[in-house]
PDB file of N, CA and C in Angstrom:
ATOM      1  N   UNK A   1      60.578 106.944  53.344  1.00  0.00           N
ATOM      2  CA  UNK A   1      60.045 107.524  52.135  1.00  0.00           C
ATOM      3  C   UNK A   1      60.364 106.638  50.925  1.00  0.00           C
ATOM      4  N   UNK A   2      61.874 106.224  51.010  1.00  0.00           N
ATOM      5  CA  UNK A   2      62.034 105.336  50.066  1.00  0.00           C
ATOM      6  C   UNK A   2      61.450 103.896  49.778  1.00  0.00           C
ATOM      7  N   UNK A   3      60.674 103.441  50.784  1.00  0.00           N
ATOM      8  CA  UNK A   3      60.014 101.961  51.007  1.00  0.00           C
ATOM      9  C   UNK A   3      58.398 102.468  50.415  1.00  0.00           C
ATOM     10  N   UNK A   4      57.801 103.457  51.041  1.00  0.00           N
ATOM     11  CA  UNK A   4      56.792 103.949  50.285  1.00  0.00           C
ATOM     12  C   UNK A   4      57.117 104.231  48.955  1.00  0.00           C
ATOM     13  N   UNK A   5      57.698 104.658  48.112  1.00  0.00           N
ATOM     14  CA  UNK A   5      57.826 104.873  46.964  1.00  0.00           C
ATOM     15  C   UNK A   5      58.166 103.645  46.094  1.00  0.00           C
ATOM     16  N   UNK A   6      58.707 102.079  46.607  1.00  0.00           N
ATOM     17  CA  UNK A   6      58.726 101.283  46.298  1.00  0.00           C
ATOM     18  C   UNK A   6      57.531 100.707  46.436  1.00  0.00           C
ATOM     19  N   UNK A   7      56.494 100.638  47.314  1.00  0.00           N
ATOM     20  CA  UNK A   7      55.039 100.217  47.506  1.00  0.00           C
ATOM     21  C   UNK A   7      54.428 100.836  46.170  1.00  0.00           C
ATOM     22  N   UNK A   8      54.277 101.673  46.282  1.00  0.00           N
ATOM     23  CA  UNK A   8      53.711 102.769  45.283  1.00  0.00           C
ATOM     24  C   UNK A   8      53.764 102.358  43.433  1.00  0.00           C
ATOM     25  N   UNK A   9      55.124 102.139  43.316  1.00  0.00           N
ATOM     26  CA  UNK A   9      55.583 101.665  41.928  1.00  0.00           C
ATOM     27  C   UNK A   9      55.413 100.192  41.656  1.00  0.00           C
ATOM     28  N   UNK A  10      55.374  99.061  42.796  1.00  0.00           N
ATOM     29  CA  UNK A  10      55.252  97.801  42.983  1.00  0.00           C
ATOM     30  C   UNK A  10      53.389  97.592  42.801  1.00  0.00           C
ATOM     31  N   UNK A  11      52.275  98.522  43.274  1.00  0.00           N
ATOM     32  CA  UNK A  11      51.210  98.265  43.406  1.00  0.00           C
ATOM     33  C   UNK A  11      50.954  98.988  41.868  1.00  0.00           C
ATOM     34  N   UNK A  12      51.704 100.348  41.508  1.00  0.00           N
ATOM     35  CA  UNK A  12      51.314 100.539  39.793  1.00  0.00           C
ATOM     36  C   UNK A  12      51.219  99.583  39.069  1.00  0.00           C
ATOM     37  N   UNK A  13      52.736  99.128  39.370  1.00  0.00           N
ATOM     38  CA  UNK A  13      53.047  97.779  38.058  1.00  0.00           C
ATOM     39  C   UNK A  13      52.174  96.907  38.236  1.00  0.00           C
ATOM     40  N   UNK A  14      51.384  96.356  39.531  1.00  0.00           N
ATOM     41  CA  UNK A  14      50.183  95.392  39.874  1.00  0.00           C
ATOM     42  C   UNK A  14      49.193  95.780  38.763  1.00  0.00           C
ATOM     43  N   UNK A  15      48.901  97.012  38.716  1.00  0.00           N
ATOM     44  CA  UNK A  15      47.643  97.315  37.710  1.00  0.00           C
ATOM     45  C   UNK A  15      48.081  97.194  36.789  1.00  0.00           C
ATOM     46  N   UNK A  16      49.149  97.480  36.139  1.00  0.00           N
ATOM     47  CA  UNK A  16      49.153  97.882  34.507  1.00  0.00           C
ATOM     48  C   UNK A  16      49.522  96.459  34.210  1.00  0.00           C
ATOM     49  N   UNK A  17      50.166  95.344  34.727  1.00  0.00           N
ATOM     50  CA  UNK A  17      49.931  93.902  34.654  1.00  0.00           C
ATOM     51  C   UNK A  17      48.477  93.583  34.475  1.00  0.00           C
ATOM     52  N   UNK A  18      47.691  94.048  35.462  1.00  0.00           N
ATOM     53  CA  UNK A  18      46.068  93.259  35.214  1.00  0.00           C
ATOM     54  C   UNK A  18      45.309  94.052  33.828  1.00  0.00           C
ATOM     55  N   UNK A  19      46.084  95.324  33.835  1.00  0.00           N
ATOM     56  CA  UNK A  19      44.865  96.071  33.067  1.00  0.00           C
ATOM     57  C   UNK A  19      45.736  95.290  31.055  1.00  0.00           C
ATOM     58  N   UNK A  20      46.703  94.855  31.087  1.00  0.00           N
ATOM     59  CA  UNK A  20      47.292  93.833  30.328  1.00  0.00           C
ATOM     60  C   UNK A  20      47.352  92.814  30.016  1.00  0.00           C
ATOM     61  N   UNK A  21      46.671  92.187  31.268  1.00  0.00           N
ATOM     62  CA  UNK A  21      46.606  90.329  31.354  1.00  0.00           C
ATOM     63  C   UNK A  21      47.719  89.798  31.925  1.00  0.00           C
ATOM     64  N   UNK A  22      48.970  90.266  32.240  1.00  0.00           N
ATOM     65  CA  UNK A  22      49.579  89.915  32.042  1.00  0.00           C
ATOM     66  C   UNK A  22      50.021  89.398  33.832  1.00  0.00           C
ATOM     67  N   UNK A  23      49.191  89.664  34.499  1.00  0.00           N
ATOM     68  CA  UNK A  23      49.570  89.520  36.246  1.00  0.00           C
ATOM     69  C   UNK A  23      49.982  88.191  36.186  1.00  0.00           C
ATOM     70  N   UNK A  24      48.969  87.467  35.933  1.00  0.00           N
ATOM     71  CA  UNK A  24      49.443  85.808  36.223  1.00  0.00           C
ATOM     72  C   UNK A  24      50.816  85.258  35.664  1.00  0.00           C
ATOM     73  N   UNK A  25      51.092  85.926  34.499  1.00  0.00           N
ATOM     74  CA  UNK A  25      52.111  85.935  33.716  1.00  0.00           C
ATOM     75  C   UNK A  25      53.377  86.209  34.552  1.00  0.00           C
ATOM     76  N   UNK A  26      53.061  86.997  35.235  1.00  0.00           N
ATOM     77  CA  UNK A  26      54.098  87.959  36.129  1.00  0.00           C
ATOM     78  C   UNK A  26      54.562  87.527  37.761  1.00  0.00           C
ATOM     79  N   UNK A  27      53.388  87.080  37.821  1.00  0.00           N
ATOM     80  CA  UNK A  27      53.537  85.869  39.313  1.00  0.00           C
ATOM     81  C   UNK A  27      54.068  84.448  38.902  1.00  0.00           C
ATOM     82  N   UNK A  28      54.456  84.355  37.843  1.00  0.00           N
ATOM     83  CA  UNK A  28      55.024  82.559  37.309  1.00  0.00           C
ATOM     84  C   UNK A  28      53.778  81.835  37.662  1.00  0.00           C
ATOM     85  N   UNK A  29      52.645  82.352  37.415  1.00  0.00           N
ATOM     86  CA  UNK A  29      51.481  81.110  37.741  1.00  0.00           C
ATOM     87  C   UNK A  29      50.884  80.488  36.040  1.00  0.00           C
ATOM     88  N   UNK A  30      51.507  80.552  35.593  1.00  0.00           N
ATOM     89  CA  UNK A  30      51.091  80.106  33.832  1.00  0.00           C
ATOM     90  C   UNK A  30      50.891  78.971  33.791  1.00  0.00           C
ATOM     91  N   UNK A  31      51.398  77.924  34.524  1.00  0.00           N
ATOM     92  CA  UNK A  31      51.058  76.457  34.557  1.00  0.00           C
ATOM     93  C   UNK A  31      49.934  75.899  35.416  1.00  0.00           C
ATOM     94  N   UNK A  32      49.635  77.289  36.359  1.00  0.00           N
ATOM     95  CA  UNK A  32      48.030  77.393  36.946  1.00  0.00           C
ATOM     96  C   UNK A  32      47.029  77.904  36.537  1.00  0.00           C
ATOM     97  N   UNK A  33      47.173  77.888  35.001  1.00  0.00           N
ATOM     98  CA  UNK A  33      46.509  78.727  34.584  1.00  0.00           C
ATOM     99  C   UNK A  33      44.881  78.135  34.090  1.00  0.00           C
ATOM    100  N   UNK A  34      44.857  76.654  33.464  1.00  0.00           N
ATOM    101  CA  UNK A  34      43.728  76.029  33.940  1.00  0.00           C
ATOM    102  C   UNK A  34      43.213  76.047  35.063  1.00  0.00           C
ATOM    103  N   UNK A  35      43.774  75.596  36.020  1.00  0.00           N
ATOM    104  CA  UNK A  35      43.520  75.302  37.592  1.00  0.00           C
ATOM    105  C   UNK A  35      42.710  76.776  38.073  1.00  0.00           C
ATOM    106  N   UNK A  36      43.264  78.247  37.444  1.00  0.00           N
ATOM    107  CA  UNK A  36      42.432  79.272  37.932  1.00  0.00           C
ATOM    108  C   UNK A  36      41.475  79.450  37.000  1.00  0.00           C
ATOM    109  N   UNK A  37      41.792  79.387  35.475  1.00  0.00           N
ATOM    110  CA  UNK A  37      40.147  78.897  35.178  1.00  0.00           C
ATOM    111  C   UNK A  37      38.996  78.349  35.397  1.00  0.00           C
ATOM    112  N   UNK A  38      39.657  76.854  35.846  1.00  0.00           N
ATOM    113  CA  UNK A  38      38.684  76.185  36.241  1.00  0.00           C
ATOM    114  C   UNK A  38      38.223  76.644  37.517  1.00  0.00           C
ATOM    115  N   UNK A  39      38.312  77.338  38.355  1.00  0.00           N
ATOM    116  CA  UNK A  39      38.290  77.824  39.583  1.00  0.00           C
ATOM    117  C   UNK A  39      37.133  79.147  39.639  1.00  0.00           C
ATOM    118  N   UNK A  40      37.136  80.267  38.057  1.00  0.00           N
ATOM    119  CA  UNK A  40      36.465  80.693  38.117  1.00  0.00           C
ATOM    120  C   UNK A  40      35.166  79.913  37.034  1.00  0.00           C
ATOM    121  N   UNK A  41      35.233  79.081  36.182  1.00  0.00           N
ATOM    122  CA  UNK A  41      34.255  78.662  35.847  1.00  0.00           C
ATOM    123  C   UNK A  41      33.333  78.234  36.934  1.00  0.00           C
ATOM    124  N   UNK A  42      33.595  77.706  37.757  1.00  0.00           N
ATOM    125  CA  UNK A  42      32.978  76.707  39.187  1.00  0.00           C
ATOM    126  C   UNK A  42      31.924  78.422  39.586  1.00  0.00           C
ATOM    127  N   UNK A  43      33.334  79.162  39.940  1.00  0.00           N
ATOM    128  CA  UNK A  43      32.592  80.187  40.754  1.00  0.00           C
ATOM    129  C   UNK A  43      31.487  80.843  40.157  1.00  0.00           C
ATOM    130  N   UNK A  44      31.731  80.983  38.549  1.00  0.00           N
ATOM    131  CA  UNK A  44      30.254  81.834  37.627  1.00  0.00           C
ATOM    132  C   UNK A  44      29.125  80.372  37.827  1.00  0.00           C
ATOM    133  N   UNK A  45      29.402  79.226  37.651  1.00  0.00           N
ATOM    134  CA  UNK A  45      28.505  78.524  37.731  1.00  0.00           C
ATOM    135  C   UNK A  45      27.688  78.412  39.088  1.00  0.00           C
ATOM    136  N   UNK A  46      28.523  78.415  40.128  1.00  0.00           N
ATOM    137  CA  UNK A  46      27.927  78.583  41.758  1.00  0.00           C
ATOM    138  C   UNK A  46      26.806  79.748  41.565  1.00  0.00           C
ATOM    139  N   UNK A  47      26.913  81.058  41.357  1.00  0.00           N
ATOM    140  CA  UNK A  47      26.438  82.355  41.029  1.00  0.00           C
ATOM    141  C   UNK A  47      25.587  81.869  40.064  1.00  0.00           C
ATOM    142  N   UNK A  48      25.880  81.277  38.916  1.00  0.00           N
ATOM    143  CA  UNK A  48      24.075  81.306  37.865  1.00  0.00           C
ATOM    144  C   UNK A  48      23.315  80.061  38.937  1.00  0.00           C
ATOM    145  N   UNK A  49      23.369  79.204  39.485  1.00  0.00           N
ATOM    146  CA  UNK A  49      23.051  78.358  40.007  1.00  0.00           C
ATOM    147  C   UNK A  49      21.790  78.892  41.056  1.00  0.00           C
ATOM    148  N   UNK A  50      23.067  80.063  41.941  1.00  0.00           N
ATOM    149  CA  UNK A  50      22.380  80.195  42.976  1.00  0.00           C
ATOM    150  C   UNK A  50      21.506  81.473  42.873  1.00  0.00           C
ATOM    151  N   UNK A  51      21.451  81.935  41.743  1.00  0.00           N
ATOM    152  CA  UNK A  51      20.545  83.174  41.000  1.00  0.00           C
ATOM    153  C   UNK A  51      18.999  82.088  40.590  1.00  0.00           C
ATOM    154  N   UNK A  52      19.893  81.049  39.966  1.00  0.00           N
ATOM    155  CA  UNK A  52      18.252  80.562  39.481  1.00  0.00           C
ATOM    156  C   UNK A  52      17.796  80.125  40.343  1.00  0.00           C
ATOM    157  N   UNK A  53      17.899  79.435  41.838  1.00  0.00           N
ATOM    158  CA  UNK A  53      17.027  79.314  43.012  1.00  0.00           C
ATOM    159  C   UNK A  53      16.611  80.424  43.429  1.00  0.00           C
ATOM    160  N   UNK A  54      17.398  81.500  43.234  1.00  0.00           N
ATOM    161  CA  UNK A  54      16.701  82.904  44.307  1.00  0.00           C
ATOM    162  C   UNK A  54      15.297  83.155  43.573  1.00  0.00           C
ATOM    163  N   UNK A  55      15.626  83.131  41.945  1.00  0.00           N
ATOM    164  CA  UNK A  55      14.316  83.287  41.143  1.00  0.00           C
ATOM    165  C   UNK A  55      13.095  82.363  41.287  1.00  0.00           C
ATOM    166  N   UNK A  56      13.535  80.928  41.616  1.00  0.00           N
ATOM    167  CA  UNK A  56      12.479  79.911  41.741  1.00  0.00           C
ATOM    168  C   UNK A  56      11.647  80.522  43.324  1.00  0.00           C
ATOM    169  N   UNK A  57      13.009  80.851  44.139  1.00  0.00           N
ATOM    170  CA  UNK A  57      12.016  80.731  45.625  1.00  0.00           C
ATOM    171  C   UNK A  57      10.997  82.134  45.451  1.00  0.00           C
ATOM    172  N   UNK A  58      11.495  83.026  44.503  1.00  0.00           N
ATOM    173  CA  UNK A  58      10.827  84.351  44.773  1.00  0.00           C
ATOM    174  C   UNK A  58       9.229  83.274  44.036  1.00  0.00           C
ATOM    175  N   UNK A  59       9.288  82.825  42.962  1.00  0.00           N
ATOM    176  CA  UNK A  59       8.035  82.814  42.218  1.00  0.00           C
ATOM    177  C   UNK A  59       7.201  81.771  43.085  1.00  0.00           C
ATOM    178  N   UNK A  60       7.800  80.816  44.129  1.00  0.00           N
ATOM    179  CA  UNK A  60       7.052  79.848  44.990  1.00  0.00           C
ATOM    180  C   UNK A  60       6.350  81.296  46.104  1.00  0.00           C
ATOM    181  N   UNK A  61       7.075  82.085  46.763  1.00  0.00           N
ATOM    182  CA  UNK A  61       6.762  82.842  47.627  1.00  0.00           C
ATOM    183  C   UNK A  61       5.331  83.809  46.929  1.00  0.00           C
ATOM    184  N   UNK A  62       5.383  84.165  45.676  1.00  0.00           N
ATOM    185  CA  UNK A  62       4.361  85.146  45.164  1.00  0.00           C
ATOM    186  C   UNK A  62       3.322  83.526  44.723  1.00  0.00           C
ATOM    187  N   UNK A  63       3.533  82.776  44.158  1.00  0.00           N
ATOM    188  CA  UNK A  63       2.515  81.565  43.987  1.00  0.00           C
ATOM    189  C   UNK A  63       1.702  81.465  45.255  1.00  0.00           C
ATOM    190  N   UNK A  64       2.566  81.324  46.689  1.00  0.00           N
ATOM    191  CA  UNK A  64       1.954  80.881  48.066  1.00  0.00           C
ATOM    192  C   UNK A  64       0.830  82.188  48.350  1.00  0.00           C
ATOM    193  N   UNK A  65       1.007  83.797  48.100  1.00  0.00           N
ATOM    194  CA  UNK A  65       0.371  84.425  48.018  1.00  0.00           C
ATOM    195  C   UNK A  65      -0.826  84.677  47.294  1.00  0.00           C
ATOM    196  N   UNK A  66      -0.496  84.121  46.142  1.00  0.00           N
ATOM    197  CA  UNK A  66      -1.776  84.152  45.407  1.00  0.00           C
ATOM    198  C   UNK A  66      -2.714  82.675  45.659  1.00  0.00           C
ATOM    199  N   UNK A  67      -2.074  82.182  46.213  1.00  0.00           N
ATOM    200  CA  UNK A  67      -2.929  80.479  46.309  1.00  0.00           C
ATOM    201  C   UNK A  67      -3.843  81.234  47.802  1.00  0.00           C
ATOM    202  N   UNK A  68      -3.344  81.873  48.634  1.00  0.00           N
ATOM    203  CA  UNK A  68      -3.886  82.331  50.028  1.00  0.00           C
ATOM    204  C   UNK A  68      -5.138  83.369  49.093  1.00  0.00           C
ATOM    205  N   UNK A  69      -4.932  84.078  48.709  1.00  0.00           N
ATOM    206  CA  UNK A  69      -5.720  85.202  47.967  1.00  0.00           C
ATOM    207  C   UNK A  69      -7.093  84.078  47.430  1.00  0.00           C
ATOM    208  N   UNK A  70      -6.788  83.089  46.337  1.00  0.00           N
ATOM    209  CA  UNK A  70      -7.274  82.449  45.799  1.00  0.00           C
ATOM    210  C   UNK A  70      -8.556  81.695  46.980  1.00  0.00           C
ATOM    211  N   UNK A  71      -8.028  81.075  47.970  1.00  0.00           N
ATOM    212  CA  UNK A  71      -8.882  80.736  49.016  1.00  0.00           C
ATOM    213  C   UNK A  71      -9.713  81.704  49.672  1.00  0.00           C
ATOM    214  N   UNK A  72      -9.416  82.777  50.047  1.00  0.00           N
ATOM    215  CA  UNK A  72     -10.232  83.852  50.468  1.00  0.00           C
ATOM    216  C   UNK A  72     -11.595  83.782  49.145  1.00  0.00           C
ATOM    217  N   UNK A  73     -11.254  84.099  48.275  1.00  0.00           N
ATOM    218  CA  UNK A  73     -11.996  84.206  47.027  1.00  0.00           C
ATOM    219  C   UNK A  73     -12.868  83.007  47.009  1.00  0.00           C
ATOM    220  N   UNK A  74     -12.286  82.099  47.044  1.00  0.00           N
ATOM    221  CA  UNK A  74     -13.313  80.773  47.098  1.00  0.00           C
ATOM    222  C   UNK A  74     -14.330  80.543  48.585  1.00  0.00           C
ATOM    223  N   UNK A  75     -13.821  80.883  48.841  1.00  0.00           N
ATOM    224  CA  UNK A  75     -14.701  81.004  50.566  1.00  0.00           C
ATOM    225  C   UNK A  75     -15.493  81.872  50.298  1.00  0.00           C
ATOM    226  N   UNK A  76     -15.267  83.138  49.704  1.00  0.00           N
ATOM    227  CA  UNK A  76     -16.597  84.260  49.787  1.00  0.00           C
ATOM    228  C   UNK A  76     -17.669  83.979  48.652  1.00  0.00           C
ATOM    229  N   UNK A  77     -16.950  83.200  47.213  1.00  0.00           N
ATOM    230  CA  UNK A  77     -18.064  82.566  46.190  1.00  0.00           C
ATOM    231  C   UNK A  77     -18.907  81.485  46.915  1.00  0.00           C
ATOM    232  N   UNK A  78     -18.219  80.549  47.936  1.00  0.00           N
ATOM    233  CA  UNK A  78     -18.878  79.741  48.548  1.00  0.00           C
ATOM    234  C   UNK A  78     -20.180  80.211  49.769  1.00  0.00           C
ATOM    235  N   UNK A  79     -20.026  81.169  49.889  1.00  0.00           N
ATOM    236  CA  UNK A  79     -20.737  82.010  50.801  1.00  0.00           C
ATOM    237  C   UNK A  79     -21.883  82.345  49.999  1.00  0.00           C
ATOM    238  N   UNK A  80     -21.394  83.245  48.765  1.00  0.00           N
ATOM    239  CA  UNK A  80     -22.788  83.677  47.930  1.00  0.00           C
ATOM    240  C   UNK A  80     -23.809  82.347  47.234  1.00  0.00           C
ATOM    241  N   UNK A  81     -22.963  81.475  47.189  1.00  0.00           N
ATOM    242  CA  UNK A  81     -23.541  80.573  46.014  1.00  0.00           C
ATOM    243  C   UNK A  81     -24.683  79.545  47.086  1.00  0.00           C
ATOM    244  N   UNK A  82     -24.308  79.646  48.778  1.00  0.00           N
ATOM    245  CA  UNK A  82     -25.076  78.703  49.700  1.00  0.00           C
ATOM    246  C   UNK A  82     -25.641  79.848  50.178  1.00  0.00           C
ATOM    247  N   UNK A  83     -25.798  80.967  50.229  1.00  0.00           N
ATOM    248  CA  UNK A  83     -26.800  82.524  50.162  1.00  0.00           C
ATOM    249  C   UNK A  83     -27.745  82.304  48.959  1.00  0.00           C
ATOM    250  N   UNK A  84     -27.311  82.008  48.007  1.00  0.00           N
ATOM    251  CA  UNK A  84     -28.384  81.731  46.622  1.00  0.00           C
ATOM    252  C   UNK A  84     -29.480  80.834  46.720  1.00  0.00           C
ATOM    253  N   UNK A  85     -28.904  79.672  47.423  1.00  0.00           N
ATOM    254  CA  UNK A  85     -29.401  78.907  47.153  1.00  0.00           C
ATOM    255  C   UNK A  85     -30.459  78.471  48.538  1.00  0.00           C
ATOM    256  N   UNK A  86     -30.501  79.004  49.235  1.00  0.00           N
ATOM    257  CA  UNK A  86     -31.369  79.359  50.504  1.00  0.00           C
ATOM    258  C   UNK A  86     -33.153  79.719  49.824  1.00  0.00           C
ATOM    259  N   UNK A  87     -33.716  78.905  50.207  1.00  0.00           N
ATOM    260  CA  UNK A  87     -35.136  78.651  50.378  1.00  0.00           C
ATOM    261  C   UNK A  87     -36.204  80.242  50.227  1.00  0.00           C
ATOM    262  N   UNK A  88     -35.478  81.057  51.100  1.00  0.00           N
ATOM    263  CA  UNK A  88     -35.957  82.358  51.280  1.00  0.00           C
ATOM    264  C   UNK A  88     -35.153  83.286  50.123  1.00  0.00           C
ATOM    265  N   UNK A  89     -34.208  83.203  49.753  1.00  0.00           N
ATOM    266  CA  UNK A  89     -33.849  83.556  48.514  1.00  0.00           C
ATOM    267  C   UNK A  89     -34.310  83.219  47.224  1.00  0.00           C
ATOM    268  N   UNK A  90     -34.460  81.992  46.745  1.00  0.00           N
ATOM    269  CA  UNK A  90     -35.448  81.426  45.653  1.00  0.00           C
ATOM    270  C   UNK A  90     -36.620  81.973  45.464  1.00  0.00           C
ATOM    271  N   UNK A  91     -37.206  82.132  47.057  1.00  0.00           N
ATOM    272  CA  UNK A  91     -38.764  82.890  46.828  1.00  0.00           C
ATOM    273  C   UNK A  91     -38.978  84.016  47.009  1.00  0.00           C
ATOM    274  N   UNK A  92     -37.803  84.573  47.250  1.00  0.00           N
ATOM    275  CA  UNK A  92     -37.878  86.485  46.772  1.00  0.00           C
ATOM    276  C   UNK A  92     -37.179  86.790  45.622  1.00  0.00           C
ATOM    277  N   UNK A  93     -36.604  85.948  45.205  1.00  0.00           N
ATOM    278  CA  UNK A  93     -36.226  86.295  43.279  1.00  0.00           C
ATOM    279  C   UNK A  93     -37.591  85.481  42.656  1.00  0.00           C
ATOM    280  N   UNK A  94     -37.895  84.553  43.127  1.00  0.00           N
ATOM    281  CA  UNK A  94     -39.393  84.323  41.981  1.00  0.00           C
ATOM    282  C   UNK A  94     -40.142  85.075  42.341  1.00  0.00           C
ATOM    283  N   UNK A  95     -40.842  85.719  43.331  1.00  0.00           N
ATOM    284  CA  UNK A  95     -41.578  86.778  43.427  1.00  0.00           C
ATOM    285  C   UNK A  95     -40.782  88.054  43.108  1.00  0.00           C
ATOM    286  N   UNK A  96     -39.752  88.261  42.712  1.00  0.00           N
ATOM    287  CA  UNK A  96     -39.245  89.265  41.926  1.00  0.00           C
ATOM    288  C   UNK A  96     -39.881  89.427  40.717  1.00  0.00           C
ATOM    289  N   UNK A  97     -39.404  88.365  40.273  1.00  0.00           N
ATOM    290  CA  UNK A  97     -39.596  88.014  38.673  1.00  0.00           C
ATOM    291  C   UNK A  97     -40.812  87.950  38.434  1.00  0.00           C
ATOM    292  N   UNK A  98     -42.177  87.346  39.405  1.00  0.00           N
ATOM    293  CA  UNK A  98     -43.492  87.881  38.618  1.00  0.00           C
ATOM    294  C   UNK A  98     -44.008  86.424  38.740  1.00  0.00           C
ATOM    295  N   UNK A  99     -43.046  85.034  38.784  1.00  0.00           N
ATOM    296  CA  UNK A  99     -43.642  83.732  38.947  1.00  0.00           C
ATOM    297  C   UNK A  99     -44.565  83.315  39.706  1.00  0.00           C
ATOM    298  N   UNK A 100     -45.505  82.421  38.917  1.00  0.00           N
ATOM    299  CA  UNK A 100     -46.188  82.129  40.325  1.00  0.00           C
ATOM    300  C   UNK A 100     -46.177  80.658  41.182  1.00  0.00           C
ATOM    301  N   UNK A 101     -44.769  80.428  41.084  1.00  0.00           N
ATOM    302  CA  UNK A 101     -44.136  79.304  41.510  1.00  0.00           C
ATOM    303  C   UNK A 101     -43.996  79.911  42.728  1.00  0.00           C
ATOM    304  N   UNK A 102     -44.433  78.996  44.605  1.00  0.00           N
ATOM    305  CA  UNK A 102     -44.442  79.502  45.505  1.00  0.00           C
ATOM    306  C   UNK A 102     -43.467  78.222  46.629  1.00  0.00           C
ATOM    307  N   UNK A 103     -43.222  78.047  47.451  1.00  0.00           N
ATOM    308  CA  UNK A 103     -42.681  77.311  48.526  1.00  0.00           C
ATOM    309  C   UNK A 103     -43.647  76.365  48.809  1.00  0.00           C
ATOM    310  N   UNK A 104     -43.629  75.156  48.420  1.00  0.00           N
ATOM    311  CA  UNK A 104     -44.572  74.317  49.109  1.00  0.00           C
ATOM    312  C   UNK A 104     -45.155  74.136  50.847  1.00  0.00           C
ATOM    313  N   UNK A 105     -46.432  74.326  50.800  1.00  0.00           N
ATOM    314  CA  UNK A 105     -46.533  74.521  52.450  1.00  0.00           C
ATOM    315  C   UNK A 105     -46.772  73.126  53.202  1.00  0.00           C
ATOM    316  N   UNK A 106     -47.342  71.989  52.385  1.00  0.00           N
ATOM    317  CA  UNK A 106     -46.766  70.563  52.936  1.00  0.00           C
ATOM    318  C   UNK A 106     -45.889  69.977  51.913  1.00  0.00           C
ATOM    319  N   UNK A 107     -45.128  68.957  52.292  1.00  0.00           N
ATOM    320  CA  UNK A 107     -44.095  68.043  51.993  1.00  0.00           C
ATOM    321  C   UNK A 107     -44.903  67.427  50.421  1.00  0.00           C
ATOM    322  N   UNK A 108     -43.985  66.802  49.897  1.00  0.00           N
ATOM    323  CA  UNK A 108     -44.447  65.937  48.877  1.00  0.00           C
ATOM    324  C   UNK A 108     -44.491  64.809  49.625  1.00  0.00           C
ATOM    325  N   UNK A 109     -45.249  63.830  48.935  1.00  0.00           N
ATOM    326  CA  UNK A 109     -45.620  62.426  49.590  1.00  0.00           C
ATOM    327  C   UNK A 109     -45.666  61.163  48.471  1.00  0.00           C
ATOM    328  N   UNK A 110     -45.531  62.145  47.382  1.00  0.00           N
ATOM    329  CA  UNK A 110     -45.237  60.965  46.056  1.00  0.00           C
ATOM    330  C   UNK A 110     -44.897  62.089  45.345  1.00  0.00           C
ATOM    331  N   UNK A 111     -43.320  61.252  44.568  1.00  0.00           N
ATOM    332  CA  UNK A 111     -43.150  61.990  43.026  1.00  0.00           C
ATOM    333  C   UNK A 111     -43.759  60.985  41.932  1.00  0.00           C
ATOM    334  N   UNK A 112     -44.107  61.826  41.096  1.00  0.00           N
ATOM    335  CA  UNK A 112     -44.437  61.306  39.914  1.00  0.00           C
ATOM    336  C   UNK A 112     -43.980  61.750  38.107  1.00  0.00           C
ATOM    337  N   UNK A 113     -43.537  60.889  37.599  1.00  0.00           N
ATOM    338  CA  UNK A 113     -43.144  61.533  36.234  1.00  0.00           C
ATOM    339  C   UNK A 113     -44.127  62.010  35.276  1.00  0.00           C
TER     340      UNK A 113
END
């Protein structure tokens, strides 16, 4: 009981040291006290480091999605625009429209300006 009650008062004093500053103080590490600075500077820098790749790979991953999207899209404009431009299409929108521009039924054999 008495070794627990020494745990007990030994792990208090642990906190009320940190919640003080004063732990390192209290472990004789004061002349390590750069050395654990520098130790957590490294570590916040590792962490912003490896935050700003997680952000880059997310925006490559939604880019690769929209570039796939983007191709679908271009494939189906490419579809309508060689649909448009089809022989039998030309001459059911000019006979829409009332023209009396028709499909030539022989070839040309001379242009002329």
């Amino acid at each position: 009981m008495e070794k627990l009650k020494r745990i007990g008062k030994a792990v208090l004093n642990s906190f009320v040291a940190i919640w003080k500053g004063e732990f390192l103080l209290r472990l004789r590490a004061g002349r390590f006290l750069a050395h654990i600075l520098y130790t957590f500077l490294l570590l916040g820098v590792i962490i912003w480091v490896s935050l700003l790749i997680d952000t880059a790979m997310n925006k490559v991953e939604k880019n690769y999605s929209r570039i796939g999207e983007l191709k679908m899209e271009q494939s189906l404009l490419k579809i309508d625009i060689t649909r448009a431009e089809s022989r039998t299409e030309v001459a059911r929108r000019l006979e829409a429209m009332g023209s009396p521009l028709r499909i030539p039924e022989q070839n040309a054999t001379e242009v002329t300006r």
